[in-house]
N, C-alpha and C. Protein backbone atom coordinates (compact mmCIF):
# COMPACT_ATOMS: atom_id res chain seq x y z
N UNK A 1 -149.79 -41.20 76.12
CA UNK A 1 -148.61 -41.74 76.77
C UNK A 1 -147.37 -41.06 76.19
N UNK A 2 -146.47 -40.45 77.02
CA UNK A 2 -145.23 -39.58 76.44
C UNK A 2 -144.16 -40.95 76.28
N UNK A 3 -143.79 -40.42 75.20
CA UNK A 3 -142.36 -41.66 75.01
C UNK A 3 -141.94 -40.82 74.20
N UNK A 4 -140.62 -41.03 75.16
CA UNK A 4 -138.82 -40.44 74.36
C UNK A 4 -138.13 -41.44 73.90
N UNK A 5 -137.64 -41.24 72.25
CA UNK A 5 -136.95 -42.46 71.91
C UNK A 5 -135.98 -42.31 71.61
N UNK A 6 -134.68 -42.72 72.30
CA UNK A 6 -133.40 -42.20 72.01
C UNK A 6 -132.51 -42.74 70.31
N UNK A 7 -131.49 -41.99 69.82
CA UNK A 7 -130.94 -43.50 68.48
C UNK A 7 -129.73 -42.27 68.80
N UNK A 8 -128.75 -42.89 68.12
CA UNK A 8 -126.93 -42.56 67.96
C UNK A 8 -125.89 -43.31 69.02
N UNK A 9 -126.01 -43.55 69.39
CA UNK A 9 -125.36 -44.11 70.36
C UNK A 9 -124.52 -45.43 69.23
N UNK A 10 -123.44 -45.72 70.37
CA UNK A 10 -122.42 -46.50 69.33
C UNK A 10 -120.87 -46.39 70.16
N UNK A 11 -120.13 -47.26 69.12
CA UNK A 11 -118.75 -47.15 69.72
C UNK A 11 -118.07 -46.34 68.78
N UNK A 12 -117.04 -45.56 69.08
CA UNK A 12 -116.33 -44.52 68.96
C UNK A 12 -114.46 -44.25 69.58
N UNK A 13 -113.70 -43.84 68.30
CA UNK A 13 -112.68 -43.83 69.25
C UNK A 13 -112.51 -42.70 69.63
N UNK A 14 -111.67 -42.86 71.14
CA UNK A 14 -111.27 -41.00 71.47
C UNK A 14 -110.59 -40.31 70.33
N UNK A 15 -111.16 -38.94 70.89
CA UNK A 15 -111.17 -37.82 70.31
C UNK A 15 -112.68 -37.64 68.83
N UNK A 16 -113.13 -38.79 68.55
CA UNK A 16 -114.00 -39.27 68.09
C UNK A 16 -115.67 -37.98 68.24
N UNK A 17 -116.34 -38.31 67.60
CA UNK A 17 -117.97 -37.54 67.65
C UNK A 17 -118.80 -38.66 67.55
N UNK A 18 -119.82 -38.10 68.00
CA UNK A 18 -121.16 -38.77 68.09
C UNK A 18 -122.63 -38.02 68.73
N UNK A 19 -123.58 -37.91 67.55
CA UNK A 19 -124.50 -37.45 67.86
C UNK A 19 -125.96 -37.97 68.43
N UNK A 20 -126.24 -37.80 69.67
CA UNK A 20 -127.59 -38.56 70.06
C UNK A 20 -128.71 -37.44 69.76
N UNK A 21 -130.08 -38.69 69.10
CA UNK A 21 -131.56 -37.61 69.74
C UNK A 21 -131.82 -38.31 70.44
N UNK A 22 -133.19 -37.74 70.26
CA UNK A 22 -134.16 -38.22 71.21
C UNK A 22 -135.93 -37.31 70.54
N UNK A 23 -136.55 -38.09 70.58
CA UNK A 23 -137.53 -37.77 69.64
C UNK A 23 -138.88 -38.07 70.60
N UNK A 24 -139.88 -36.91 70.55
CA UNK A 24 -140.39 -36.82 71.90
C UNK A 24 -142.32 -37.56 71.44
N UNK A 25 -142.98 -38.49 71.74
CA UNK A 25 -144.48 -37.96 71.17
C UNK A 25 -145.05 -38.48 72.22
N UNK A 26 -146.47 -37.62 72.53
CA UNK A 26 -147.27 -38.08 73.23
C UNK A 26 -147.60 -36.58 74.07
N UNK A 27 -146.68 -35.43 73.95
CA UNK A 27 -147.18 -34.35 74.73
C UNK A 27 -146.83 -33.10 73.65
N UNK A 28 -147.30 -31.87 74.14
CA UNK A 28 -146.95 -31.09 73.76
C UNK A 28 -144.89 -30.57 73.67
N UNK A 29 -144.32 -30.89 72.90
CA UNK A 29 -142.85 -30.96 73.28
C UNK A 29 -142.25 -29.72 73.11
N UNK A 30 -142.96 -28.44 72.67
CA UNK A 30 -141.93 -26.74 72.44
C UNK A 30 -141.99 -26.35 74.05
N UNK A 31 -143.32 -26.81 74.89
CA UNK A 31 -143.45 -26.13 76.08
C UNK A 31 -142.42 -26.88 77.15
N UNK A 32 -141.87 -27.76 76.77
CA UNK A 32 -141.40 -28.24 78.31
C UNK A 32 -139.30 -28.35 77.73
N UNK A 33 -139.13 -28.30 79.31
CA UNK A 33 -136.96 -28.52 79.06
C UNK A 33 -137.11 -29.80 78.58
N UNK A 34 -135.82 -30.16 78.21
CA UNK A 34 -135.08 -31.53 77.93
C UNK A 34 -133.78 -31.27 78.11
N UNK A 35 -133.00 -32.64 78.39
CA UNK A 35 -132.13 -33.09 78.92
C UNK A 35 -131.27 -34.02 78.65
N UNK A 36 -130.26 -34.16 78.73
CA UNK A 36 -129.60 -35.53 79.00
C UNK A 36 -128.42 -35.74 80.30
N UNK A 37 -128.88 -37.35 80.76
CA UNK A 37 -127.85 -37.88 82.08
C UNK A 37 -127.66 -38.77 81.28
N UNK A 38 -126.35 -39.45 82.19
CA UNK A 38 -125.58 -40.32 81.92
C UNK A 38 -125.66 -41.17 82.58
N UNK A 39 -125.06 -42.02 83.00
CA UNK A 39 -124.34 -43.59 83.97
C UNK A 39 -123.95 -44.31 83.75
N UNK A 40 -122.48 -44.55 84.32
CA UNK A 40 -121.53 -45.52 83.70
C UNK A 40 -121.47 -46.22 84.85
N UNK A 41 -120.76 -47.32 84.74
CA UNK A 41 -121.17 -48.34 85.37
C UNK A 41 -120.63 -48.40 86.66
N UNK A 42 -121.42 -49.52 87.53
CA UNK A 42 -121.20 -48.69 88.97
C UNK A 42 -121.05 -47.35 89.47
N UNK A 43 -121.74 -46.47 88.59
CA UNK A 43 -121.42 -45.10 89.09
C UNK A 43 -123.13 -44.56 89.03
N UNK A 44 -123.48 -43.42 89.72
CA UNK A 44 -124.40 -42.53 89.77
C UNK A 44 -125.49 -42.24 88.67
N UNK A 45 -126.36 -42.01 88.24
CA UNK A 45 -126.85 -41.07 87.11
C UNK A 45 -126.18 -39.62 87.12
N UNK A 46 -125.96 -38.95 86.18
CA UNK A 46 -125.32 -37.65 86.64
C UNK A 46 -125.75 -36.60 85.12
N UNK A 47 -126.06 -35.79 85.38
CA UNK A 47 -126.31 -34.63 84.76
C UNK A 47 -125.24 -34.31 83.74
N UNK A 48 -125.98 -34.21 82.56
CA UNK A 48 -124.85 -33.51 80.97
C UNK A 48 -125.06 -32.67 80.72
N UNK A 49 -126.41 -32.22 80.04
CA UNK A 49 -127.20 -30.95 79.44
C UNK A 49 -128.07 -30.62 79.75
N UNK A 50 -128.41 -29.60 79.39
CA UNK A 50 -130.20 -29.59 79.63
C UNK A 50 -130.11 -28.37 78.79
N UNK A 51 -131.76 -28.07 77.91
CA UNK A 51 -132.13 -27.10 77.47
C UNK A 51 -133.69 -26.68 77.36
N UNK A 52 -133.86 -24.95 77.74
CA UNK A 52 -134.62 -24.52 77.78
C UNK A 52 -136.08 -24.81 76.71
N UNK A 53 -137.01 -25.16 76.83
CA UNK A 53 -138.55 -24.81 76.22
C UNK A 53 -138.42 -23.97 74.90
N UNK A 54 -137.58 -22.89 74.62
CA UNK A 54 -137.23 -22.42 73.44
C UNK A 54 -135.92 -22.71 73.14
N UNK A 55 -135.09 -23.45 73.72
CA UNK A 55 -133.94 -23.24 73.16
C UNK A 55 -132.66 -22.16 73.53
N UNK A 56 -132.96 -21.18 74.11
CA UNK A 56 -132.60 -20.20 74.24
C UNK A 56 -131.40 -19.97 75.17
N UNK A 57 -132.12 -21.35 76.79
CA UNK A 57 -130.90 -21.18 77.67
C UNK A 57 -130.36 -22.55 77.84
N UNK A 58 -128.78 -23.23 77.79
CA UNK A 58 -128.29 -24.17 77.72
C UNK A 58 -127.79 -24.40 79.18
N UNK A 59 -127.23 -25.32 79.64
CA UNK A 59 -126.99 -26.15 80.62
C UNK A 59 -125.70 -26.86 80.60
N UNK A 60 -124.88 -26.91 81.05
CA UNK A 60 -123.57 -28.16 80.76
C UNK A 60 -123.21 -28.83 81.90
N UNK A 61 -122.73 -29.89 82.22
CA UNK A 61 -121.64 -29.90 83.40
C UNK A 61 -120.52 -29.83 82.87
N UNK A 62 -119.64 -29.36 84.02
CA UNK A 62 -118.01 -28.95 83.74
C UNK A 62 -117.52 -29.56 82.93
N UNK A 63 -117.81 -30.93 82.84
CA UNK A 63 -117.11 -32.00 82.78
C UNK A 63 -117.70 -31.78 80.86
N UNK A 64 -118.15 -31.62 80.42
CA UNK A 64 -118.25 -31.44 79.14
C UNK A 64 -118.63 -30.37 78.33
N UNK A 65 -118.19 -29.28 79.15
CA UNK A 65 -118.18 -27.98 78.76
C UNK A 65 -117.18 -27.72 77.39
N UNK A 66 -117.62 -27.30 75.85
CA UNK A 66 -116.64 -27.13 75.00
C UNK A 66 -116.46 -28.02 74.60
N UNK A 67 -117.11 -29.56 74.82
CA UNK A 67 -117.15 -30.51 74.05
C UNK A 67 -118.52 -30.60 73.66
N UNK A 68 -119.54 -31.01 74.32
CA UNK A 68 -120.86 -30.89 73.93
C UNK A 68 -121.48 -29.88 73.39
N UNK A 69 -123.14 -29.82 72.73
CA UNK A 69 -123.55 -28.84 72.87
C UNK A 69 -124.95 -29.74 72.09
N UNK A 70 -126.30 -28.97 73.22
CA UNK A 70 -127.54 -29.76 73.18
C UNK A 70 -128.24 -28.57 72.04
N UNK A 71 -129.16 -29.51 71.49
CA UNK A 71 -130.13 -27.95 70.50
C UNK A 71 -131.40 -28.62 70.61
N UNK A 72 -132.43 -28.54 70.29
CA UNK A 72 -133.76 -28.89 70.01
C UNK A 72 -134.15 -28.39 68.71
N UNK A 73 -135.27 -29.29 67.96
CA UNK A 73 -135.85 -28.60 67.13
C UNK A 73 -137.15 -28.84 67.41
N UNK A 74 -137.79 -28.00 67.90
CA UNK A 74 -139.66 -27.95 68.22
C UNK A 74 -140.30 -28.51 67.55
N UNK A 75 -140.23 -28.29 65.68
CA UNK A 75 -140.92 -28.50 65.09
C UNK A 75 -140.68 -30.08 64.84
N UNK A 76 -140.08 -30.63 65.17
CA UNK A 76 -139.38 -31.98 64.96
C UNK A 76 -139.39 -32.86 66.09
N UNK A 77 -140.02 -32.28 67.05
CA UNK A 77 -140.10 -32.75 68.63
C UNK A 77 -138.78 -33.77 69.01
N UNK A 78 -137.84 -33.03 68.43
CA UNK A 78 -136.49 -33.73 68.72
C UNK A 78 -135.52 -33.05 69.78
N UNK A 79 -134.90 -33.25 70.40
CA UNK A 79 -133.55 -32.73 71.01
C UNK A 79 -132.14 -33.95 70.69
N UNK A 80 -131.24 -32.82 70.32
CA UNK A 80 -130.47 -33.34 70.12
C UNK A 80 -128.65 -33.16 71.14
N UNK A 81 -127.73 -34.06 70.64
CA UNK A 81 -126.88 -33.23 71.96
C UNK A 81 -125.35 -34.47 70.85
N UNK A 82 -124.59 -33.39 70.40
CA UNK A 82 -123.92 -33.11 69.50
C UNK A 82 -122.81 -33.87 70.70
N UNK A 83 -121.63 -34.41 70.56
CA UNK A 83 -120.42 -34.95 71.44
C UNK A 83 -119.16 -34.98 70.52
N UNK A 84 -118.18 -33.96 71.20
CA UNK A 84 -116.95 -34.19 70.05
C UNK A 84 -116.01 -34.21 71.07
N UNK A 85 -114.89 -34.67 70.70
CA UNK A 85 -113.64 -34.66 71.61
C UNK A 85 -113.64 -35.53 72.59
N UNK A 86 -114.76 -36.83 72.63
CA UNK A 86 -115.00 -38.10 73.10
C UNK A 86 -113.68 -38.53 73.88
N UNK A 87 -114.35 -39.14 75.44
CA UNK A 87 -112.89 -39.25 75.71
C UNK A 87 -113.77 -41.11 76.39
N UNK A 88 -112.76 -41.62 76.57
CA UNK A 88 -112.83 -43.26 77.30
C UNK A 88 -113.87 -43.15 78.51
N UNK A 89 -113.67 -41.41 79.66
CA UNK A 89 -114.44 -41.65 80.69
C UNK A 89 -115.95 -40.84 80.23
N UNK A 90 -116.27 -40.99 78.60
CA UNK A 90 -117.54 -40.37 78.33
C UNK A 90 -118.11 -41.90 78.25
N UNK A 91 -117.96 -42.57 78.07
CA UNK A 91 -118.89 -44.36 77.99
C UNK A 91 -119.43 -44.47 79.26
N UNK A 92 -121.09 -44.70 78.62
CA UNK A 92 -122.05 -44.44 79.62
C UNK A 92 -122.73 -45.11 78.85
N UNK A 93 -124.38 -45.13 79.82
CA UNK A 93 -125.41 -44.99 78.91
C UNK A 93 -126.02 -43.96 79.08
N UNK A 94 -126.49 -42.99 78.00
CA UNK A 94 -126.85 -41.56 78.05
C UNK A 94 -128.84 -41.70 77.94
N UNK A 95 -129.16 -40.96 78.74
CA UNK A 95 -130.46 -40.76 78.85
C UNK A 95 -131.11 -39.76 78.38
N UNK A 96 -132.20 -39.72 77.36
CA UNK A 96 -133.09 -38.30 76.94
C UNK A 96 -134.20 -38.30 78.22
N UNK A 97 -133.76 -36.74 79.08
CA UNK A 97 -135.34 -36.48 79.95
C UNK A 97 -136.07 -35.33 79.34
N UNK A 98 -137.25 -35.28 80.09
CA UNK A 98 -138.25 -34.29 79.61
C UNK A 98 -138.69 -33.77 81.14
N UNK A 99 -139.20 -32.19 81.41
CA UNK A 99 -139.46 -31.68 82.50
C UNK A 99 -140.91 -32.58 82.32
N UNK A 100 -141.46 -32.25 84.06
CA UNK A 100 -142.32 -32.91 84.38
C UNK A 100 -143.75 -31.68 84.05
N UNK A 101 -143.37 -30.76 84.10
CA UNK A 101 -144.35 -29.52 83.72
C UNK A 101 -143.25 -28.64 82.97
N UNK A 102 -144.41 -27.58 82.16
CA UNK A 102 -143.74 -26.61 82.01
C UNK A 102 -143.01 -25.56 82.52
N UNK A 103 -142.31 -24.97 82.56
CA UNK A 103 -141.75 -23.55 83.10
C UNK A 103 -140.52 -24.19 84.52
N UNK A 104 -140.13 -25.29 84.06
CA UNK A 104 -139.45 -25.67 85.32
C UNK A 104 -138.24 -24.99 85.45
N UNK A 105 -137.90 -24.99 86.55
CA UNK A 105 -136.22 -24.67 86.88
C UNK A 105 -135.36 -25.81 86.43
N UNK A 106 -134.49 -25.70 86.13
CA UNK A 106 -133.17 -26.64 85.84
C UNK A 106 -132.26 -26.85 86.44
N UNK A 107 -132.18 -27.86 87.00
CA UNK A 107 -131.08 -28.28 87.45
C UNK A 107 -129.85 -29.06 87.47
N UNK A 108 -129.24 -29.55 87.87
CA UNK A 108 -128.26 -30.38 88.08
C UNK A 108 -128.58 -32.09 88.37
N UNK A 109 -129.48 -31.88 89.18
CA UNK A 109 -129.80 -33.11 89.81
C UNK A 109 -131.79 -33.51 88.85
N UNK A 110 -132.16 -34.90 88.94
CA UNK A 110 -132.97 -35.25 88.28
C UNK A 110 -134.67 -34.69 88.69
N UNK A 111 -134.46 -33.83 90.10
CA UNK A 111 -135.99 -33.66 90.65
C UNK A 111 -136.85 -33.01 89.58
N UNK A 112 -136.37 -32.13 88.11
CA UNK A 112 -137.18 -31.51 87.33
C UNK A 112 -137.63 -32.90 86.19
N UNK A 113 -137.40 -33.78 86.31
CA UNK A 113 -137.36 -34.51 85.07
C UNK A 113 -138.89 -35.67 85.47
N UNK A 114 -139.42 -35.35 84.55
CA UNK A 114 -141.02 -36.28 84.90
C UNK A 114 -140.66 -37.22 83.89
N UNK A 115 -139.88 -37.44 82.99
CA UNK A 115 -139.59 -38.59 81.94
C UNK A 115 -138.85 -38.92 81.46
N UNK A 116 -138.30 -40.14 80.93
CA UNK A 116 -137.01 -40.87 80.83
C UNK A 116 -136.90 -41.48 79.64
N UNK A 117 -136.01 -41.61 78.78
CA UNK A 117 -135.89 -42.34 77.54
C UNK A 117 -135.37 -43.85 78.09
N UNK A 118 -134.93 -44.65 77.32
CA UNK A 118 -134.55 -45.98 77.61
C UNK A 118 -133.15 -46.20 77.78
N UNK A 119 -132.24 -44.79 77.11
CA UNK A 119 -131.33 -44.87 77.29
C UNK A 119 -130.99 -45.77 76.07
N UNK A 120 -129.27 -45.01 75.82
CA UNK A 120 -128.43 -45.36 74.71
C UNK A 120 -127.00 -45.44 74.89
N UNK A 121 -126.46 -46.90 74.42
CA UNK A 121 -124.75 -46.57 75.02
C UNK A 121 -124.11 -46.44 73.73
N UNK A 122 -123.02 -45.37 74.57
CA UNK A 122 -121.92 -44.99 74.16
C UNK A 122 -120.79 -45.41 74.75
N UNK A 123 -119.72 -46.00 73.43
CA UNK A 123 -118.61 -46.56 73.78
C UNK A 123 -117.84 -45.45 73.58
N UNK A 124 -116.35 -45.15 74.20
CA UNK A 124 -114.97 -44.39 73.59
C UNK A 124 -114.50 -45.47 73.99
N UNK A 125 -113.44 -45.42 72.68
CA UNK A 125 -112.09 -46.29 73.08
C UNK A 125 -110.69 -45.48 73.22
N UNK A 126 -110.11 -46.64 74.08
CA UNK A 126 -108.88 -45.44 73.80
C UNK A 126 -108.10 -45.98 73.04
């Protein structure tokens, strides 16, 4: 059974940091992407990061470009996703995914993601 378990999450003031994992067991975790979405309330799930099977190719949306930045460590079956420059409209609850196979394409939207963490909130204040 694959389970992603998210921890960091917390309240924070703007301009503030905060670092989430997400810690993967139950599959092989160097071969497949990971990810993180968001959703704040009454609003959408929506795409943050994502990173490649090695690490190698990163992912952002606009919207947190130069503030974020996701890494993995294989050997640690962790991914992690670093947040600085926290602003009021980053409070969500942030989600760790995992591709559904290996070698997937990446996208924007959730069709590559075969698995879901439980999710972790993050407060900014202003």
């Amino acid at each position: 059974q694959v389970q992603l378990i998210e921890s960091g999450g917390g309240l924070v003031q703007a301009g503030g940091s905060l670092r989430l994992s997400c810690r993967v067991s139950g599959r092989a975790f160097s071969s497949y992407a990971m990810g993180w979405f968001r959703q704040a309330p009454g609003k959408e799930r929506e795409f943050v990061a994502a990173i490649n099977w090695s690490g190698i190719l990163t992912y952002y949306a606009d919207f947190v470009k130069g503030r974020f930045t996701i890494s993995r460590d294989n050997a640690k079956n962790t991914v992690n996703l670093q947040m600085n420059s926290l602003k009021p409209e980053d409070t969500a609850v942030y989600y760790c995914a995992a591709s559904s196979y290996a070698s997937v394409k990446i996208t924007t939207t959730p069709e590559w993601v075969g698995y879901w963490g439980q999710g972790t909130q993050v407060t900014v204040s202003s």
